[in-house]
PDB file of N, CA and C in Angstrom:
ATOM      1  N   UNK A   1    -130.499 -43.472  96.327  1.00  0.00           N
ATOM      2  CA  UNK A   1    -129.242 -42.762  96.147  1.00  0.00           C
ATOM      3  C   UNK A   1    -129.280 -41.378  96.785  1.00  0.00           C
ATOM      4  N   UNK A   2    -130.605 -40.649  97.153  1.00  0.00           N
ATOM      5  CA  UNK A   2    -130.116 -39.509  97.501  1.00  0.00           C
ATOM      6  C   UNK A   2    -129.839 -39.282  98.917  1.00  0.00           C
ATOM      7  N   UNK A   3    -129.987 -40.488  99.600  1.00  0.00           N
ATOM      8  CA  UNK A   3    -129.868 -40.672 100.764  1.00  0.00           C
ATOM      9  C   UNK A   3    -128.005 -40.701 101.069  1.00  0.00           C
ATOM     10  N   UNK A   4    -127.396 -40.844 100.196  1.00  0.00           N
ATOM     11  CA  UNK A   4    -125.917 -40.655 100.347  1.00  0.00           C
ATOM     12  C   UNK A   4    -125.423 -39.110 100.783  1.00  0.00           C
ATOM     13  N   UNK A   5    -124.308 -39.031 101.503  1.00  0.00           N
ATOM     14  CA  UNK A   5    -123.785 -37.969 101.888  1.00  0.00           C
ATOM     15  C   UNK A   5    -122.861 -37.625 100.799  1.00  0.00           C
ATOM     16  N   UNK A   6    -122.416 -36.211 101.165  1.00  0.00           N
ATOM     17  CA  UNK A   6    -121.260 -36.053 100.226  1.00  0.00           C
ATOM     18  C   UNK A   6    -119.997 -37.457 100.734  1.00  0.00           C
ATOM     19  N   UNK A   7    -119.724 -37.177 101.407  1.00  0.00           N
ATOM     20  CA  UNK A   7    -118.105 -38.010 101.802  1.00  0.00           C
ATOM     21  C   UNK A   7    -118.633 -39.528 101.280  1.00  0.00           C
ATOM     22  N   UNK A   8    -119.571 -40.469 101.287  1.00  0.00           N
ATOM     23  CA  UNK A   8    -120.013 -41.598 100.825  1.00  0.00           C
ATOM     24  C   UNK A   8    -119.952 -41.143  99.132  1.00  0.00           C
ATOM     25  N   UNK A   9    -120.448 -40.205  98.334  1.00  0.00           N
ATOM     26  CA  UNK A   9    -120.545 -40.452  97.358  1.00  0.00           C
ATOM     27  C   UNK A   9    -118.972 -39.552  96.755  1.00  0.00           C
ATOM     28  N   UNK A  10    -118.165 -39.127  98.174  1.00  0.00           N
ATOM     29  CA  UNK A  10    -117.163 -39.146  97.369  1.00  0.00           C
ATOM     30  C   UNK A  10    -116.461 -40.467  97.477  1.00  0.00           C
ATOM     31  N   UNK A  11    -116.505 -41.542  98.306  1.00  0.00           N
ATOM     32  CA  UNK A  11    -115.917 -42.726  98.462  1.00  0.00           C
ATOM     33  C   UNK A  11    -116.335 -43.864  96.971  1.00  0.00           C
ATOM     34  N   UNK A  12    -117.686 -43.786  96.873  1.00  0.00           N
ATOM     35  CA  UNK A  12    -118.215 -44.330  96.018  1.00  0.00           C
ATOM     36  C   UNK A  12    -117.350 -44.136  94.803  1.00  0.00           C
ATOM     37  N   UNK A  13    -117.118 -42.828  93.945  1.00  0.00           N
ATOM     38  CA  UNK A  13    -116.228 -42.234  93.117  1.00  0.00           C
ATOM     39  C   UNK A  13    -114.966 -42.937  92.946  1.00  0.00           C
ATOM     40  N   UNK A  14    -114.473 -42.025  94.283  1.00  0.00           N
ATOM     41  CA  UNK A  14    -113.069 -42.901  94.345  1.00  0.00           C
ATOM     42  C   UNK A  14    -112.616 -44.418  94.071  1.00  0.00           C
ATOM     43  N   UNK A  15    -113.255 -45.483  94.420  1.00  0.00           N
ATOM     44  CA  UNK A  15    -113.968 -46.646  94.697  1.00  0.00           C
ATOM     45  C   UNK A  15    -113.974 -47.064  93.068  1.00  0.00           C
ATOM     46  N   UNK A  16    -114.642 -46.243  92.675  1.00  0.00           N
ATOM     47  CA  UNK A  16    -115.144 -46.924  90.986  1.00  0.00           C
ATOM     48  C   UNK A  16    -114.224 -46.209  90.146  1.00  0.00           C
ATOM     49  N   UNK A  17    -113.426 -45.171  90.936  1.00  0.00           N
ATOM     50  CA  UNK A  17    -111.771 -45.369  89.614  1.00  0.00           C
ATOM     51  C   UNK A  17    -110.933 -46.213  89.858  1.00  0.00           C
ATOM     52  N   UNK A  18    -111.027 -46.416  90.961  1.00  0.00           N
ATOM     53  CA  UNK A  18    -109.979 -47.539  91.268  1.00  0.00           C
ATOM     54  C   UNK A  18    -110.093 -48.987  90.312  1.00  0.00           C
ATOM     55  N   UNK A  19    -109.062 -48.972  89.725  1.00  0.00           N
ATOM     56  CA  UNK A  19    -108.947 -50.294  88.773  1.00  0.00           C
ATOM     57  C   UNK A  19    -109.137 -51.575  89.713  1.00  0.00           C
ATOM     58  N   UNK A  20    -108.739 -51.704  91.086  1.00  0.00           N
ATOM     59  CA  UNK A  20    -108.941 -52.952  91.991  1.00  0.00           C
ATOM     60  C   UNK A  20    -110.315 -53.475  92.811  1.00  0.00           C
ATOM     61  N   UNK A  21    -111.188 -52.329  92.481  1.00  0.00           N
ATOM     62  CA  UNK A  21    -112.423 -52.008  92.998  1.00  0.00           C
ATOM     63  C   UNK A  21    -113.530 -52.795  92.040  1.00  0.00           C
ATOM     64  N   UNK A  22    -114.480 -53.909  92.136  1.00  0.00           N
ATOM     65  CA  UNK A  22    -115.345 -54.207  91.479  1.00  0.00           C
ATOM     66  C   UNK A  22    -116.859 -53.930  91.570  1.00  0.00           C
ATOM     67  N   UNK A  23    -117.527 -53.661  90.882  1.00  0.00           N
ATOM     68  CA  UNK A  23    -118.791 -52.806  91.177  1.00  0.00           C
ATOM     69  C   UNK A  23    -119.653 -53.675  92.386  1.00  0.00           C
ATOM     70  N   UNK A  24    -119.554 -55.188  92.522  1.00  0.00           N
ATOM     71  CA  UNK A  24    -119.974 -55.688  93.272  1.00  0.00           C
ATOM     72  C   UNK A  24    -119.549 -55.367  95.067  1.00  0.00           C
ATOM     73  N   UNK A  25    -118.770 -55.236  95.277  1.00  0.00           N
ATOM     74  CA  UNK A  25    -117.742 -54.528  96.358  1.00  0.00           C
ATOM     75  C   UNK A  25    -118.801 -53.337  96.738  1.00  0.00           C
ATOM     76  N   UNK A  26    -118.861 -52.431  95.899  1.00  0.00           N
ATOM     77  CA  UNK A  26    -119.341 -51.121  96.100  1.00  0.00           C
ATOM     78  C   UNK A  26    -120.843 -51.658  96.247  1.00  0.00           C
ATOM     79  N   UNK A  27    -121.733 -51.980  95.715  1.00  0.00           N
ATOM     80  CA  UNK A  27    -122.657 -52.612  95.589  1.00  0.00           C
ATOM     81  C   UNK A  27    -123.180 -53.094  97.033  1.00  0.00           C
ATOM     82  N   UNK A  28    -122.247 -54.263  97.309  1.00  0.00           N
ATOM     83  CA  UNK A  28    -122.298 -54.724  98.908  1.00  0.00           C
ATOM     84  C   UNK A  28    -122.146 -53.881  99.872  1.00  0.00           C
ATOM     85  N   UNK A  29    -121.072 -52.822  99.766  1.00  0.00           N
ATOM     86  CA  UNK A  29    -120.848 -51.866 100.941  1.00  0.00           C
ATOM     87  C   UNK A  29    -122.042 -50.482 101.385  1.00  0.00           C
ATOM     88  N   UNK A  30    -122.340 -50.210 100.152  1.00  0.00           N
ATOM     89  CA  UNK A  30    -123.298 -48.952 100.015  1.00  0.00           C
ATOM     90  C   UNK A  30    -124.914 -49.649  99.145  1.00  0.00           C
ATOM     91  N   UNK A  31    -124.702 -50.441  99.240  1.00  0.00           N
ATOM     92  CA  UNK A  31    -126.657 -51.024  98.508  1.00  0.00           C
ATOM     93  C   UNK A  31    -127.190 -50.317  96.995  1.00  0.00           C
ATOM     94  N   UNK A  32    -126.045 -50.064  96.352  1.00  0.00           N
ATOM     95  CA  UNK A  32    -126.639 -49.569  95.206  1.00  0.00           C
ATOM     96  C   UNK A  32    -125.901 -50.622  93.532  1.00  0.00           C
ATOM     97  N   UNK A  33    -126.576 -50.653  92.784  1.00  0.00           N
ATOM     98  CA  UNK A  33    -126.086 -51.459  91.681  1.00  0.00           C
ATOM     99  C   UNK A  33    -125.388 -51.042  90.807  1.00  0.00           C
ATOM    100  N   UNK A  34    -125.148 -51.561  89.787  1.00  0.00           N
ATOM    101  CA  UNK A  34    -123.954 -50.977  88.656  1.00  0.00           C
ATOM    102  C   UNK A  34    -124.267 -49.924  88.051  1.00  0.00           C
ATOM    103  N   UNK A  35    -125.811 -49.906  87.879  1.00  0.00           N
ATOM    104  CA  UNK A  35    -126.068 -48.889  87.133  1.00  0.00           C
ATOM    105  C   UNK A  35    -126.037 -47.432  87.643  1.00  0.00           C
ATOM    106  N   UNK A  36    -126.808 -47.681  88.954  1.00  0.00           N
ATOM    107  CA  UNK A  36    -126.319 -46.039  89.899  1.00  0.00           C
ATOM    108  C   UNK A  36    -125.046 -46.251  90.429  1.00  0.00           C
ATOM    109  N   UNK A  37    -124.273 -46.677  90.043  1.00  0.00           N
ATOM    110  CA  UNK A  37    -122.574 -46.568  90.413  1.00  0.00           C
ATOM    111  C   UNK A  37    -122.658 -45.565  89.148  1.00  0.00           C
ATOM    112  N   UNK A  38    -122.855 -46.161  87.759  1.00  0.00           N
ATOM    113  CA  UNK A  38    -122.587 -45.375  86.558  1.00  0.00           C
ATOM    114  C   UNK A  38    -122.957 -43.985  86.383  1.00  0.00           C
ATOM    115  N   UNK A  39    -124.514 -44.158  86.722  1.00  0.00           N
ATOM    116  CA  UNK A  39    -125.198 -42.959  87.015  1.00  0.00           C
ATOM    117  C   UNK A  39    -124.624 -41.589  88.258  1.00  0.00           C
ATOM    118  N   UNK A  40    -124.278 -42.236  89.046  1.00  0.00           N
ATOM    119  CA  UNK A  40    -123.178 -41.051  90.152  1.00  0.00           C
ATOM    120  C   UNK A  40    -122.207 -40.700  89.640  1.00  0.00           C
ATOM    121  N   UNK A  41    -121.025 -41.606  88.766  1.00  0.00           N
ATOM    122  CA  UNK A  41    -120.401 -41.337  87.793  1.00  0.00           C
ATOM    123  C   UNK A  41    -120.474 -40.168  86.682  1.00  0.00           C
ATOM    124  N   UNK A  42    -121.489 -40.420  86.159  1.00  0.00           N
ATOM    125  CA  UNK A  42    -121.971 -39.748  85.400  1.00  0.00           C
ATOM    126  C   UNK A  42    -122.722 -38.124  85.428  1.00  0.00           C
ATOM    127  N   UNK A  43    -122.841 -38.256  87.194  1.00  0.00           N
ATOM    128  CA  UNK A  43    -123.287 -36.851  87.443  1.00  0.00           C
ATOM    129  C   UNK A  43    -122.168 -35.908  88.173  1.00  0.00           C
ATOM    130  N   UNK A  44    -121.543 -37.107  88.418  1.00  0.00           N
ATOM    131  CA  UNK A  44    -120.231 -36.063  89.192  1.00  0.00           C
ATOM    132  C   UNK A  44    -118.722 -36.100  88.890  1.00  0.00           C
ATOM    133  N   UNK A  45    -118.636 -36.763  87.422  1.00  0.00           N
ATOM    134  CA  UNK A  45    -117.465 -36.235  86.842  1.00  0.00           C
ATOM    135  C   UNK A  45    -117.511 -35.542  85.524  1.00  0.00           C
ATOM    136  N   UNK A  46    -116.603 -35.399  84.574  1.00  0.00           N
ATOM    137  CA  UNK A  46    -117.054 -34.646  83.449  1.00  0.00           C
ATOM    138  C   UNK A  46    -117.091 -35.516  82.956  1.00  0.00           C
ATOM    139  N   UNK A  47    -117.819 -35.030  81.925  1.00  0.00           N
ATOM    140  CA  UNK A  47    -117.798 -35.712  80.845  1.00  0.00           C
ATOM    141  C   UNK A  47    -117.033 -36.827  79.763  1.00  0.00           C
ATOM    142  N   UNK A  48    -116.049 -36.191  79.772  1.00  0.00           N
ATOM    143  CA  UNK A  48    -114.995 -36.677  79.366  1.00  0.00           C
ATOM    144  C   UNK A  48    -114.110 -37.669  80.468  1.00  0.00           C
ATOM    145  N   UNK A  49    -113.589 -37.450  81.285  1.00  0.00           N
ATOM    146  CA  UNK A  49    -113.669 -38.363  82.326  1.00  0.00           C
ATOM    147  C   UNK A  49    -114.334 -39.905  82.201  1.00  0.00           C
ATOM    148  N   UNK A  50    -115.910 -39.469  82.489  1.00  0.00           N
ATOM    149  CA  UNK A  50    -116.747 -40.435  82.101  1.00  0.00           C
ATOM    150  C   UNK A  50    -116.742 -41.396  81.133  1.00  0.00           C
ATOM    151  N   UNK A  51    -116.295 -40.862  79.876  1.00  0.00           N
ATOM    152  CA  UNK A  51    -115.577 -41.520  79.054  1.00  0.00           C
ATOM    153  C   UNK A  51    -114.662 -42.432  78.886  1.00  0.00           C
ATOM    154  N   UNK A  52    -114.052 -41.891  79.295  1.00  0.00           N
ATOM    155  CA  UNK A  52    -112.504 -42.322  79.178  1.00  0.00           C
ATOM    156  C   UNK A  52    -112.889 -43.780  80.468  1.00  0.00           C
ATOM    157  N   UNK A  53    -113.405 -43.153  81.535  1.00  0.00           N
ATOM    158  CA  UNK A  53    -113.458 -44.408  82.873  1.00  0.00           C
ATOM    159  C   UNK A  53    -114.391 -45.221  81.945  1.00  0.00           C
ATOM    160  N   UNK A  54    -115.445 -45.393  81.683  1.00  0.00           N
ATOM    161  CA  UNK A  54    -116.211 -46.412  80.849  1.00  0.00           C
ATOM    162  C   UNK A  54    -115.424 -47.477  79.981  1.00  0.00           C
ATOM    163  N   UNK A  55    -114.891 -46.574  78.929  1.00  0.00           N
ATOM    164  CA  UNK A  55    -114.344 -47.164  77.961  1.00  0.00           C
ATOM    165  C   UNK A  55    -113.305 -48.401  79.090  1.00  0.00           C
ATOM    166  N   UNK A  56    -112.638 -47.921  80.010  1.00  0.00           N
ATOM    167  CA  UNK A  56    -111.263 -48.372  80.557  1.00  0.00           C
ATOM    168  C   UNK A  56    -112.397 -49.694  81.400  1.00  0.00           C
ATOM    169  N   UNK A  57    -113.152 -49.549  82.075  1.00  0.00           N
ATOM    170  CA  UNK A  57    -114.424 -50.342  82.979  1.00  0.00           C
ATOM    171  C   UNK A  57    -114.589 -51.629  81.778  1.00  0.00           C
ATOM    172  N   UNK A  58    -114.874 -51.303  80.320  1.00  0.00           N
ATOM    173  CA  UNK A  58    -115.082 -52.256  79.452  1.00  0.00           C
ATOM    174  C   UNK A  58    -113.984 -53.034  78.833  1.00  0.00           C
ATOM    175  N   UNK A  59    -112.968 -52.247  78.681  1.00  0.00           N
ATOM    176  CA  UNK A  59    -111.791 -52.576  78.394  1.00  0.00           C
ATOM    177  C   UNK A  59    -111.289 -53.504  78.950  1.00  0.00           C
ATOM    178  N   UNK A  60    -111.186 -53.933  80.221  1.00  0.00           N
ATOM    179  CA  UNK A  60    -110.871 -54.362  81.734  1.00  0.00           C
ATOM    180  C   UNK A  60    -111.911 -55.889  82.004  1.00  0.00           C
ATOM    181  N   UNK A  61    -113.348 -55.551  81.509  1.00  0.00           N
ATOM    182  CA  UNK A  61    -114.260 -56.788  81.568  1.00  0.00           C
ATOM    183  C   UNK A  61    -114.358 -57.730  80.636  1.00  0.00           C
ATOM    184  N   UNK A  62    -113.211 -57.188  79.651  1.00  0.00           N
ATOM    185  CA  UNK A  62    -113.466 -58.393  79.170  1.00  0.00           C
ATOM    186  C   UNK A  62    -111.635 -59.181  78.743  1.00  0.00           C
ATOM    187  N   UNK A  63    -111.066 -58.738  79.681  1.00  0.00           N
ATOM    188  CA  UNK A  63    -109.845 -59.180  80.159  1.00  0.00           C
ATOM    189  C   UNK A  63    -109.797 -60.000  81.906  1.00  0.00           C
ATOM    190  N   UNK A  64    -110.329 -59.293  82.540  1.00  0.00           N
ATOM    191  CA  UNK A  64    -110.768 -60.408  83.490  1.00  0.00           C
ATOM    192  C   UNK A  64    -112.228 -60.929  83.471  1.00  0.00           C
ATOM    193  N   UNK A  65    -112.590 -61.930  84.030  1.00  0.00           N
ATOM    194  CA  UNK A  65    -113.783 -62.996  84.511  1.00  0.00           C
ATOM    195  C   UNK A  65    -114.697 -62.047  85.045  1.00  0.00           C
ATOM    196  N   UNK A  66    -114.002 -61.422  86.479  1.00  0.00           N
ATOM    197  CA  UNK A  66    -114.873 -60.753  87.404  1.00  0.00           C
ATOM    198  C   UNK A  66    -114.635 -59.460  87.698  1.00  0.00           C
ATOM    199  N   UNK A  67    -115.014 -58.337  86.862  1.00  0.00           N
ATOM    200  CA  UNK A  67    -114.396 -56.806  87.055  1.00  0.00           C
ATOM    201  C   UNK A  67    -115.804 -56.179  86.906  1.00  0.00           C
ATOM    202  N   UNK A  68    -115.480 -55.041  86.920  1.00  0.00           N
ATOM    203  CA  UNK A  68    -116.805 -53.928  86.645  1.00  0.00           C
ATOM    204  C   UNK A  68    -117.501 -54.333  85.581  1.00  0.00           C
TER     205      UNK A  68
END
């Protein structure tokens, strides 16, 4: 992961708010897994944010088959 640039790990971001975006997608495009999706998440938004996107990420998986 630290091999990412800013503009990639702002895409990444963007990418994993997006409700149409599945972690696998991101995963395939940039080589990193769900968990350092979460973990970048987690370092570069607030807190609360973080929250709120999680909760909505879980919310979401278990309404569709194939989501985050």
């Amino acid at each position: 992961m630290k091999d990412l640039s800013e503009s990639q790990l702002s895409e990444i971001i963007e990418m994993a708010l997006s409700d149409d975006v599945p972690f696998k997608t991101i995963e395939t495009e940039y080589g990193i897994n769900a968990d350092q999706i979460k973990r970048i998440m987690k370092d570069n938004i607030s807190p609360r944010s973080y929250k709120i996107w999680r909760q909505r990420v879980k919310d979401f998986s278990t309404r569709r088959k194939y989501y985050k």
